[in-house]
C-alpha atoms as a PDB file:
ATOM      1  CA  UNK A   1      -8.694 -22.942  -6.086  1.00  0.00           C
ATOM      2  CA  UNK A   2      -4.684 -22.311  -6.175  1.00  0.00           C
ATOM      3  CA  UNK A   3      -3.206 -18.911  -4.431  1.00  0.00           C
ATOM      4  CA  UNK A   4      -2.343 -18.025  -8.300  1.00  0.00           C
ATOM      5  CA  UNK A   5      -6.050 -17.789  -8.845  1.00  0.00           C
ATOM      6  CA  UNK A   6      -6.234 -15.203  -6.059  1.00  0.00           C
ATOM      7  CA  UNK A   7      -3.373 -13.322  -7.454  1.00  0.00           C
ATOM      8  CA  UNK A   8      -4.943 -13.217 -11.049  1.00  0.00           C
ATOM      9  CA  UNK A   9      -8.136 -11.866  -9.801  1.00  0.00           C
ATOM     10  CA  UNK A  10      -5.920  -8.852  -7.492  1.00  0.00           C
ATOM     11  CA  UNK A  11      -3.344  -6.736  -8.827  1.00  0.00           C
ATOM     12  CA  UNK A  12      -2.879  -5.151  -5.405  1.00  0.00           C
ATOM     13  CA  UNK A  13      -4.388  -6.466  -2.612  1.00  0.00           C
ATOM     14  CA  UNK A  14      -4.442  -6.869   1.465  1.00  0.00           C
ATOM     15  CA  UNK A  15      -3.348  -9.723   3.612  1.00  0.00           C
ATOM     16  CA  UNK A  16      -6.964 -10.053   5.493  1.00  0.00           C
ATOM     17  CA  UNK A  17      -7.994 -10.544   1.307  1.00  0.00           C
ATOM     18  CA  UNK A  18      -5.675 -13.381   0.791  1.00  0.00           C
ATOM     19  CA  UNK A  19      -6.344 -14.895   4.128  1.00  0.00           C
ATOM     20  CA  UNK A  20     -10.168 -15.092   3.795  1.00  0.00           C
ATOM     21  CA  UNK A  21      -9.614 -16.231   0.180  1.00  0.00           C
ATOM     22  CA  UNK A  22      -7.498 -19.284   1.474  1.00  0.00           C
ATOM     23  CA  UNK A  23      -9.895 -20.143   4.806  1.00  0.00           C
ATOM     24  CA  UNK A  24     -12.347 -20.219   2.363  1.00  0.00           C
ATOM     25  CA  UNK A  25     -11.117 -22.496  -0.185  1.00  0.00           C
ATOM     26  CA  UNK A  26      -9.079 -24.705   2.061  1.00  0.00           C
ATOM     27  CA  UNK A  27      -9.256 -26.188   5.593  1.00  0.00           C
ATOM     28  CA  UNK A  28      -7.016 -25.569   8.271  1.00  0.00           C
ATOM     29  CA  UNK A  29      -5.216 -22.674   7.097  1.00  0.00           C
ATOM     30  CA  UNK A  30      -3.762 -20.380   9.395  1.00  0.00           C
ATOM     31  CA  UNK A  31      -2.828 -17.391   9.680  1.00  0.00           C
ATOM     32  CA  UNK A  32       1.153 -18.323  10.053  1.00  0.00           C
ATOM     33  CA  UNK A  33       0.734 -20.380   6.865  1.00  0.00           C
ATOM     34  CA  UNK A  34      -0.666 -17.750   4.938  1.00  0.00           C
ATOM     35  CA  UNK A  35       2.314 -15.188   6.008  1.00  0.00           C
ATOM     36  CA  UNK A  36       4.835 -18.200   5.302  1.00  0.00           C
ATOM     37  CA  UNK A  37       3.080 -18.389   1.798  1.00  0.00           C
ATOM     38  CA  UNK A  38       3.100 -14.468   0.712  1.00  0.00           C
ATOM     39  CA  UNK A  39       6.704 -14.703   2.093  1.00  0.00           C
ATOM     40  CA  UNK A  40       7.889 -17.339  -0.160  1.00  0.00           C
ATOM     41  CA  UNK A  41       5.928 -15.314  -3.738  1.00  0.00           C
ATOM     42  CA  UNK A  42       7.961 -12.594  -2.553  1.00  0.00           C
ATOM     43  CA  UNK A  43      10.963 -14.649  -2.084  1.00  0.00           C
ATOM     44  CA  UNK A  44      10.425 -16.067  -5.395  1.00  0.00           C
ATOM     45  CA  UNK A  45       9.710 -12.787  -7.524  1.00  0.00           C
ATOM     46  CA  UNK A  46       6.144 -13.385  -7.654  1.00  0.00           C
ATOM     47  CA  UNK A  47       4.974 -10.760  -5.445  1.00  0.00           C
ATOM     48  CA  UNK A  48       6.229  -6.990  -4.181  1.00  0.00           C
ATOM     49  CA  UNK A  49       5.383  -6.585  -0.431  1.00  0.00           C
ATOM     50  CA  UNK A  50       4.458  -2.492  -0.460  1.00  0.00           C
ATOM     51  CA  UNK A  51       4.277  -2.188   3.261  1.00  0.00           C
ATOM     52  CA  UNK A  52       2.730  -3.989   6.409  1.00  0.00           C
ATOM     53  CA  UNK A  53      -0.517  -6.233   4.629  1.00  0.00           C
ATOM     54  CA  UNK A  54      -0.038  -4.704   1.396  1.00  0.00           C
ATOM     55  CA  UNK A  55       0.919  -6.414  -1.505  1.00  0.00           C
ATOM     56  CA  UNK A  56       0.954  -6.170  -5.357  1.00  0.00           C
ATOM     57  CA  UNK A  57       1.602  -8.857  -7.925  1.00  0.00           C
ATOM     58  CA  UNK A  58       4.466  -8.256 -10.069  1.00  0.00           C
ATOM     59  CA  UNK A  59       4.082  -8.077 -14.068  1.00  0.00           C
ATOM     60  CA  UNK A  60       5.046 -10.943 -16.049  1.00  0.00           C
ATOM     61  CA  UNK A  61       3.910  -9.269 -19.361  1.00  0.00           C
ATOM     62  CA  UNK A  62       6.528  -7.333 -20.957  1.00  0.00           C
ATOM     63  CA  UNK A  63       3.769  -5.701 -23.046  1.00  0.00           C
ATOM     64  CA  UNK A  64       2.353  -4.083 -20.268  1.00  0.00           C
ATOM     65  CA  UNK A  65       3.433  -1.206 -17.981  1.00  0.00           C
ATOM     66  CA  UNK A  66       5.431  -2.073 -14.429  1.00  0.00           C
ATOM     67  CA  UNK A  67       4.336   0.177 -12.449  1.00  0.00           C
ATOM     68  CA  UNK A  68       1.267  -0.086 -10.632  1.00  0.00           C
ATOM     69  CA  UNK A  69      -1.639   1.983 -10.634  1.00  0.00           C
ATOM     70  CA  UNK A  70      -1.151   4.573  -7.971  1.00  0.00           C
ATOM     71  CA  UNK A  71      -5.282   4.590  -7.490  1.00  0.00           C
ATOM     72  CA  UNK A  72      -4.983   1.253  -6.799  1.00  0.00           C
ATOM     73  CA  UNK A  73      -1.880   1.388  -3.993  1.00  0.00           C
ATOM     74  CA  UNK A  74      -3.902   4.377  -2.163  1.00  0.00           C
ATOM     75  CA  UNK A  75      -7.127   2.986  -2.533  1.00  0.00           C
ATOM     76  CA  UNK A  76      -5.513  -0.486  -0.528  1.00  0.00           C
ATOM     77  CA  UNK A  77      -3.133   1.681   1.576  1.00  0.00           C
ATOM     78  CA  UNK A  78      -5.237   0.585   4.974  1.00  0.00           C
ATOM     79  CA  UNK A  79      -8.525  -1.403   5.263  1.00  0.00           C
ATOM     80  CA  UNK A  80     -10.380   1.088   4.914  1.00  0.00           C
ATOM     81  CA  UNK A  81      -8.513   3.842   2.814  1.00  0.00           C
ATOM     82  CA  UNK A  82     -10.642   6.449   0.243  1.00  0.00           C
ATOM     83  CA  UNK A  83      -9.268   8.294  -2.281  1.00  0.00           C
ATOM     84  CA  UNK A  84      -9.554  11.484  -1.451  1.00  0.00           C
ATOM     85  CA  UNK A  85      -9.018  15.571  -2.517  1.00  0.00           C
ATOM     86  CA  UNK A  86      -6.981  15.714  -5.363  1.00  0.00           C
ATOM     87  CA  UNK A  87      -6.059  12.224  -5.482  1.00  0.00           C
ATOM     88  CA  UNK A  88     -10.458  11.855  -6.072  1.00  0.00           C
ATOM     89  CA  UNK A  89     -10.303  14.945  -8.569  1.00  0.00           C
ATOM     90  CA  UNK A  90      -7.711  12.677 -10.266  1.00  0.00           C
ATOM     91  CA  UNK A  91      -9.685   9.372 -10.507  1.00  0.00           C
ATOM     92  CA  UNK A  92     -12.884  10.993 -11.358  1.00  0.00           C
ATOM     93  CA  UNK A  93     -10.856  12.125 -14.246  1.00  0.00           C
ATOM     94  CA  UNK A  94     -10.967  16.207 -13.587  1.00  0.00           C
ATOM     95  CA  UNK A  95      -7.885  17.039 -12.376  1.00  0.00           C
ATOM     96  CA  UNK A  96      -5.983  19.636 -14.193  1.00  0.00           C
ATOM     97  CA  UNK A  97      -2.402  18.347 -13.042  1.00  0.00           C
ATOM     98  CA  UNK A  98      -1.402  15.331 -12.479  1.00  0.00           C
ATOM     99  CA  UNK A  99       0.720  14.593  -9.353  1.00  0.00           C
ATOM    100  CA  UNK A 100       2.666  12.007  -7.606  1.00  0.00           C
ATOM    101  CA  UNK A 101       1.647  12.700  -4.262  1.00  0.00           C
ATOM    102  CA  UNK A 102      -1.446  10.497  -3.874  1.00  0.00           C
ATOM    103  CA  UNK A 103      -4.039  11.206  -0.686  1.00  0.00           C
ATOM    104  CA  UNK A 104      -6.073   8.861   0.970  1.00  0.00           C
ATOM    105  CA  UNK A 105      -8.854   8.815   4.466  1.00  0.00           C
ATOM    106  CA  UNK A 106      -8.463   6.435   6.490  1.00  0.00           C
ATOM    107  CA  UNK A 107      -9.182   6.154   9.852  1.00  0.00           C
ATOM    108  CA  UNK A 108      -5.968   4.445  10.859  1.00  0.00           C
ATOM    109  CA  UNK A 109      -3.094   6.183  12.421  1.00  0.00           C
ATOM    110  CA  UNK A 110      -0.208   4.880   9.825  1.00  0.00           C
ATOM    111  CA  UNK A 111       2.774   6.887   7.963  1.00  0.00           C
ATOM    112  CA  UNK A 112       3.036   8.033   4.743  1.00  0.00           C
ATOM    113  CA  UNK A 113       5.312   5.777   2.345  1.00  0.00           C
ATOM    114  CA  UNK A 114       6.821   5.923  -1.398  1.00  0.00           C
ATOM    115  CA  UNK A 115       6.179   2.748  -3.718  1.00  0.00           C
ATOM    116  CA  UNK A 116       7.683   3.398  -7.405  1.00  0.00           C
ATOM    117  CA  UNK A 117       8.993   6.819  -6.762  1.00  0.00           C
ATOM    118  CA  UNK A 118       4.977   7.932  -5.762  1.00  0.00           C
ATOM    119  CA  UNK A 119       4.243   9.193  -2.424  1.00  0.00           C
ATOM    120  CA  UNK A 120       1.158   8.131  -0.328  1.00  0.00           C
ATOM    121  CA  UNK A 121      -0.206  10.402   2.107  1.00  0.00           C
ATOM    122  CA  UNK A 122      -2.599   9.498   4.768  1.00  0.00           C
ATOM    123  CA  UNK A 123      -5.606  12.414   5.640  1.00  0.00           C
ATOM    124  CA  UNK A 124      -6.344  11.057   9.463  1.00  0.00           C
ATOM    125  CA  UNK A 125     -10.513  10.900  10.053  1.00  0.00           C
ATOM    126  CA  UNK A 126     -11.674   9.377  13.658  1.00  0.00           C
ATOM    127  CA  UNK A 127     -14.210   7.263  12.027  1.00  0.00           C
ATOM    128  CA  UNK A 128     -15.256   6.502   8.192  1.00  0.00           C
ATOM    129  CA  UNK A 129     -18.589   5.212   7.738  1.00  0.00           C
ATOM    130  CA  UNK A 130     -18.591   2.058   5.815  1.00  0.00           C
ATOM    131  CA  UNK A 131     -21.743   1.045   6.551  1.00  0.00           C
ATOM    132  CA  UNK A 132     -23.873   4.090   4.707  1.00  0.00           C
ATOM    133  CA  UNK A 133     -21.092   5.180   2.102  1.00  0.00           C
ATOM    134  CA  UNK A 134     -23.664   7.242   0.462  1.00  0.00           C
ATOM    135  CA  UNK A 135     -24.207   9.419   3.425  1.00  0.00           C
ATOM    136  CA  UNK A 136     -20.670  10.358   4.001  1.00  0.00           C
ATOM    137  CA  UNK A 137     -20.282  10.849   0.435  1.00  0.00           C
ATOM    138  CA  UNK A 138     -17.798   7.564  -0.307  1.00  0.00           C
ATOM    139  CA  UNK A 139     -18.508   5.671  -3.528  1.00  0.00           C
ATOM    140  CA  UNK A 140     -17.444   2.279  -4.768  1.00  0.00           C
ATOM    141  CA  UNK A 141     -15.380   2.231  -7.761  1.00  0.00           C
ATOM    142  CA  UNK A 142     -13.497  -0.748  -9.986  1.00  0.00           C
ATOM    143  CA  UNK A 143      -9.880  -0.058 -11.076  1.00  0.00           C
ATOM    144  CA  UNK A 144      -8.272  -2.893 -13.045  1.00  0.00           C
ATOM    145  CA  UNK A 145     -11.138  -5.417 -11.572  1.00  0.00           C
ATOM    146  CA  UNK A 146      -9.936  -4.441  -8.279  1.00  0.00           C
ATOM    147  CA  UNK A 147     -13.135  -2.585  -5.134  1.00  0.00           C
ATOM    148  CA  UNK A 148     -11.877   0.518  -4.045  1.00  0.00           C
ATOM    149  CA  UNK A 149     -13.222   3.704  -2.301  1.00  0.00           C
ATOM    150  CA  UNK A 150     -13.272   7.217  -3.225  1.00  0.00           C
ATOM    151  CA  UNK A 151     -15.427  10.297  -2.600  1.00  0.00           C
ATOM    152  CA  UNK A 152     -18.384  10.863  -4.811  1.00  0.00           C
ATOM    153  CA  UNK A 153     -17.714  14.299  -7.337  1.00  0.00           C
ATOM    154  CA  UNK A 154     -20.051  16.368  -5.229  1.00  0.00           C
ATOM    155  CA  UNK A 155     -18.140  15.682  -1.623  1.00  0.00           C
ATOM    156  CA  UNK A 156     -15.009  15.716  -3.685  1.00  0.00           C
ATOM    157  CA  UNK A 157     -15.885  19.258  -4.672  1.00  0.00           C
ATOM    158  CA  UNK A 158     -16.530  20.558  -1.367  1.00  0.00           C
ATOM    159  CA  UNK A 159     -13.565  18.717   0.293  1.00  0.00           C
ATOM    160  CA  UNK A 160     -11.443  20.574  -2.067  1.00  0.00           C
ATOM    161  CA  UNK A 161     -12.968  24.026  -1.392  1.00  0.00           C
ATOM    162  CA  UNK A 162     -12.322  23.566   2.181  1.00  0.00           C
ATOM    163  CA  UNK A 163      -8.870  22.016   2.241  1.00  0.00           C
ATOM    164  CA  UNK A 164      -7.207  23.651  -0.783  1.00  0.00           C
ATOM    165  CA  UNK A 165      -3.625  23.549   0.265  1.00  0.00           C
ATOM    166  CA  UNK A 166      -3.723  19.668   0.250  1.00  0.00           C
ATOM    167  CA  UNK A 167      -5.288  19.610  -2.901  1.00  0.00           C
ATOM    168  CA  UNK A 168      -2.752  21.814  -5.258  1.00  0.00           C
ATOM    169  CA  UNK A 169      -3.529  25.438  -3.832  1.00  0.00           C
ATOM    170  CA  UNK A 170      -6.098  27.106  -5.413  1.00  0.00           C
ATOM    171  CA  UNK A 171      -5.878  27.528  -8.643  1.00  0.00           C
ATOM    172  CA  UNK A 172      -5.231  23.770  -9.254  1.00  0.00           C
ATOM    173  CA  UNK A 173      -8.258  23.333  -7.662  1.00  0.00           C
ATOM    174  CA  UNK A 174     -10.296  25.981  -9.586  1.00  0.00           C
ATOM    175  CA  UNK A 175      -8.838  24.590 -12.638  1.00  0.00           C
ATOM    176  CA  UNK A 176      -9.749  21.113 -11.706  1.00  0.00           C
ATOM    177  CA  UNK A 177     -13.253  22.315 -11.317  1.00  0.00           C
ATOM    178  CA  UNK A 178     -13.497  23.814 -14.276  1.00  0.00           C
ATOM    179  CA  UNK A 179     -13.575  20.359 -16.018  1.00  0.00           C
ATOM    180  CA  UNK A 180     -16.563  18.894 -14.273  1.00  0.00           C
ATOM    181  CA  UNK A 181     -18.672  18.216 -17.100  1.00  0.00           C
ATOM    182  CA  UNK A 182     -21.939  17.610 -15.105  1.00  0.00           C
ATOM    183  CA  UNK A 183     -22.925  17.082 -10.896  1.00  0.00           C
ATOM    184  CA  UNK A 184     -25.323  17.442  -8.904  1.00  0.00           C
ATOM    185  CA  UNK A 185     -25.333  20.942  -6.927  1.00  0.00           C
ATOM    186  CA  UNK A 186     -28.013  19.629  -4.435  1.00  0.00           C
ATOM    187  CA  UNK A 187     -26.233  16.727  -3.498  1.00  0.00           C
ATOM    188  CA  UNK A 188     -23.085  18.925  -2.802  1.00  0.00           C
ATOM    189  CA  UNK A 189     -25.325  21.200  -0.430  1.00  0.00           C
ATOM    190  CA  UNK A 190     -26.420  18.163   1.221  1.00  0.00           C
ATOM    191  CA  UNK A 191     -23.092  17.079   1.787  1.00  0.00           C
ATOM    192  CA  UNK A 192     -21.873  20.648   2.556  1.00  0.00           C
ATOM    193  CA  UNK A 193     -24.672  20.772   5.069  1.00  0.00           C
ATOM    194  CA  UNK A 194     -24.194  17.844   6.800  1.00  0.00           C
ATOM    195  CA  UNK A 195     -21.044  18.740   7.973  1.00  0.00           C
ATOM    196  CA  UNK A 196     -22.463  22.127   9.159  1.00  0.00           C
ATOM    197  CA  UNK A 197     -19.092  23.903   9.302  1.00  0.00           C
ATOM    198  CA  UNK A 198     -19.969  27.720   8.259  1.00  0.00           C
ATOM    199  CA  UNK A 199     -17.077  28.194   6.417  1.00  0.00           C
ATOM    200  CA  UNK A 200     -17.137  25.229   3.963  1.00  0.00           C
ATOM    201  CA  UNK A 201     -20.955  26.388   3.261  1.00  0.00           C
ATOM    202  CA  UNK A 202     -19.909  30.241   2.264  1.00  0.00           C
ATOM    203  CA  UNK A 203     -17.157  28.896   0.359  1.00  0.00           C
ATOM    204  CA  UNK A 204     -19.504  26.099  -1.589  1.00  0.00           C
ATOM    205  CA  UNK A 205     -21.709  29.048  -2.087  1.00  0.00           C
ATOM    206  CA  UNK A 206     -18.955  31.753  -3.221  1.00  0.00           C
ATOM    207  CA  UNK A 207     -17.787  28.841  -5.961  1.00  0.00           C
ATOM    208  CA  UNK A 208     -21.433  28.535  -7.235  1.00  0.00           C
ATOM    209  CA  UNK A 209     -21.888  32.324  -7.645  1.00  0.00           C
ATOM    210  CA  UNK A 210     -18.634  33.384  -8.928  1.00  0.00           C
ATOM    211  CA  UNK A 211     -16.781  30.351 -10.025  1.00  0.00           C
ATOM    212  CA  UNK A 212     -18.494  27.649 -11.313  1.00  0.00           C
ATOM    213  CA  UNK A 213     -17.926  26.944 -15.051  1.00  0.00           C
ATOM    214  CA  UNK A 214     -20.947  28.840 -16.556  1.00  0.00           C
ATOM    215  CA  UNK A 215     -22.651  25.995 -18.716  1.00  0.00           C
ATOM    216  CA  UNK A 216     -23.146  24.669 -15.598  1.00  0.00           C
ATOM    217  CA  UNK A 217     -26.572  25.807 -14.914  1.00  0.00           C
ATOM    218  CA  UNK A 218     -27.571  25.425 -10.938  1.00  0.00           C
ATOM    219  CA  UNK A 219     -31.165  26.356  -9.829  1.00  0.00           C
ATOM    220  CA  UNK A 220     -30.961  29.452  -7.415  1.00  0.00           C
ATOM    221  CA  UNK A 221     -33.175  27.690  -4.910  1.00  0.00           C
ATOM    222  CA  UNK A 222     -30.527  25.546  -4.301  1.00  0.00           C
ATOM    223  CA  UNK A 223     -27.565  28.180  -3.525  1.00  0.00           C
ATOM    224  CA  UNK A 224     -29.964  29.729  -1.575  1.00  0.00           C
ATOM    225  CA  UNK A 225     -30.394  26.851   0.709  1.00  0.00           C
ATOM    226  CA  UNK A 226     -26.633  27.480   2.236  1.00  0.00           C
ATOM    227  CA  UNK A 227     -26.629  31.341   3.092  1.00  0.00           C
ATOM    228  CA  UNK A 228     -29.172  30.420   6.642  1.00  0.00           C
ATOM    229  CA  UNK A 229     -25.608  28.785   7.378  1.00  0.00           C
ATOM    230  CA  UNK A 230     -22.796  31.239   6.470  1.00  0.00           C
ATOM    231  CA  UNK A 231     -20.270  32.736   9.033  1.00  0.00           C
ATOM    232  CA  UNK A 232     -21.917  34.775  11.421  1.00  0.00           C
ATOM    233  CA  UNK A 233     -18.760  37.038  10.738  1.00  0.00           C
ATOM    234  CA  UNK A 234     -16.455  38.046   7.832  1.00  0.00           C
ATOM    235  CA  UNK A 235     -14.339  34.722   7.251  1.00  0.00           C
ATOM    236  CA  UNK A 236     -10.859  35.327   5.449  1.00  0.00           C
ATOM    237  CA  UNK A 237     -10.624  32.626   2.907  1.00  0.00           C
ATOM    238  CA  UNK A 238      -7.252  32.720   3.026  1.00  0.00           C
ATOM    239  CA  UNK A 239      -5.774  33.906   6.279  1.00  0.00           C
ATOM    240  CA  UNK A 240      -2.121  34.883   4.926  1.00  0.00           C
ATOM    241  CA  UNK A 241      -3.937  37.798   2.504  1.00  0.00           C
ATOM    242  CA  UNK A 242      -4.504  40.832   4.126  1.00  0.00           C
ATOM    243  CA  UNK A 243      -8.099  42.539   3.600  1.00  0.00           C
ATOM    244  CA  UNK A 244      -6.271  45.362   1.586  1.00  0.00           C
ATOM    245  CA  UNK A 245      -5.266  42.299  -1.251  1.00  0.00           C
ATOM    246  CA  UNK A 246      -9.207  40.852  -0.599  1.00  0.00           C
ATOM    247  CA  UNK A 247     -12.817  40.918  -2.262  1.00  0.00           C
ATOM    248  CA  UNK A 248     -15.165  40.725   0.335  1.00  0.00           C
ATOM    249  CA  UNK A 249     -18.364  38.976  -0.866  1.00  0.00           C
ATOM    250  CA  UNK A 250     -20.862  40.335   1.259  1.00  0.00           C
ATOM    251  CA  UNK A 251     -23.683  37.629   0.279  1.00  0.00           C
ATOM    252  CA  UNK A 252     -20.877  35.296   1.897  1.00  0.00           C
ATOM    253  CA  UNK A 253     -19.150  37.003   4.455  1.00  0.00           C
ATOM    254  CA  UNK A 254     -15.956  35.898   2.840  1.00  0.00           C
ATOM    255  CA  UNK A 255     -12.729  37.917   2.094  1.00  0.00           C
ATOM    256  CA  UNK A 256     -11.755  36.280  -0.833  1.00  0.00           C
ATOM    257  CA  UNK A 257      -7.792  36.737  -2.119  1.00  0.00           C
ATOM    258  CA  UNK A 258      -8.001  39.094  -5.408  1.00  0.00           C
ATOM    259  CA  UNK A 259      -5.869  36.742  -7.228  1.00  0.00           C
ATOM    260  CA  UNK A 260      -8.240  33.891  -6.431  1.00  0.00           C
ATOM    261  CA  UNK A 261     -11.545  35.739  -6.984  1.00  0.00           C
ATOM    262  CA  UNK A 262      -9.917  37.664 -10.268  1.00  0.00           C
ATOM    263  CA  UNK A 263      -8.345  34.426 -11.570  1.00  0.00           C
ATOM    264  CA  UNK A 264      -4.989  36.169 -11.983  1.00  0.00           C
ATOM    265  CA  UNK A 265      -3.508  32.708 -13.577  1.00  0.00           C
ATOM    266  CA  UNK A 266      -5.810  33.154 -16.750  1.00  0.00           C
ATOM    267  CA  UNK A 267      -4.237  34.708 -19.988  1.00  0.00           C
ATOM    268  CA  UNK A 268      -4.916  38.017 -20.554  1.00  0.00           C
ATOM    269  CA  UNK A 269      -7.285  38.037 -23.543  1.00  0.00           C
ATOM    270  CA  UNK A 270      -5.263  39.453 -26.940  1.00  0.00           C
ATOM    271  CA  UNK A 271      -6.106  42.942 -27.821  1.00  0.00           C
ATOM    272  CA  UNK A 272      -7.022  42.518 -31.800  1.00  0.00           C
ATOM    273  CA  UNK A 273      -6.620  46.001 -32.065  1.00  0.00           C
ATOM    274  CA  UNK A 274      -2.781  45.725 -31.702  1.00  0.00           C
END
């Protein structure tokens, strides 16, 4: 097996990937040797080096599109990198905008960077389980042939709800929403629940009572499940708006901003009397 092999197989991919892939097909390869070797595709036009261990394979194909998939660059961004908030709302196909700001998890302390005029920004967690994806709501997914990670809908959902100003503001992210076609509700409580911060519960609950697209139907047993949970105390969704410009959802204990709970971007609907 040749290095181009390798390269046809990964459209972006890490050094640790190409290093395993050449210990394991050839004897005595080091690590120096496999540095001197991505140095000289580079060199040669074969390769783009994106930053420290990551690497993509340039296009030979005029027929097909130069630029790499940005899902692709944040989902290899660090070892072990997730796509995340709205970048997630964007790959599970959802998201009502479209940006060039891409978010990632990771678990690494590293910088954000720019790779064909997209930006990459790193969301800092202490640990990431890799072990039991399923529990902490991470999913495997295949992009151009290429393993990468990326919350599950439901966690994506509640991630959103609880960090909204990294995800578009809020009515990109009600918006977004509004697209799910079909999730589980129970497997977003579990998720909800197993962080156990109050807040993210009321607000997971507030979204199933008052926003949720209405086709989607969720069993009242289930909501019901999050209010033994709920702030103790009125909780200002947004801390900026001033109770005078708030709903306050009792059920919740939320103070919810009027433009928010009224969904002051929607279009008026047309009088057909006039």
């Amino acid at each position: 097996m040749r290095a181009s092999d390798f390269f046809n197989q990964h459209v972006v991919f890490r050094f640790n990937e190409f290093k395993q892939f050449m210990e394991s097909h050839r004897q005595g390869v080091s690590e120096k040797n496999c540095h001197m070797a991505l140095y000289n595709y580079c060199k040669k036009g074969k390769l783009t080096h994106v930053r420290k261990g990551l690497y993509t394979v340039k296009n030979d194909n005029p027929h097909l599109a130069l630029t790499v998939s940005p899902f692709l660059i944040a989902g290899k961004a660090t070892e072990d990198a997730t796509l995340a908030y709205h970048t997630a709302l964007e790959s599970h196909g959802i998201a009502y905008t479209d940006f060039n700001e891409h978010t990632y998890l990771t678990s690494y302390r590293t910088n954000d960077f720019m790779f064909q005029d997209q930006h990459y920004r790193a969301i800092y967690r202490s640990s990431l389980n890799q072990k039991n994806e399923q529990a902490s709501g991470i999913e495997i997914v295949t992009n151009l042939g290429t393993m990468i990670r990326r919350t599950h809908l439901e966690r994506t959902l509640v991630d959103v709800l609880d960090r909204p100003e990294i995800s578009g503001g809020w009515e990109e992210v009600m918006r977004s929403l509004d697209r799910i076609a079909i999730f589980s509700a129970a497997r977003a409580v579990d998720y909800a629940l197993s962080i156990g911060h109050a807040s993210i519960i009321a607000k997971l609950g507030y979204f199933f009572d008052h926003q949720r697209p209405e086709y989607l139907r969720i069993d009242q047993s289930i909501i019901e499940r999050l209010l033994p949970y709920i702030p103790n105390r009125p909780y200002y969704i947004d801390r900026k708006t001033p109770a005078g410009l708030s709903t306050y959802i009792k059920k919740w204990h939320l103070f919810v901003p009027n433009y928010l709970h009224k969904r002051a971007w929607e279009e008026p609907e047309n009088d057909l009397d006039h």
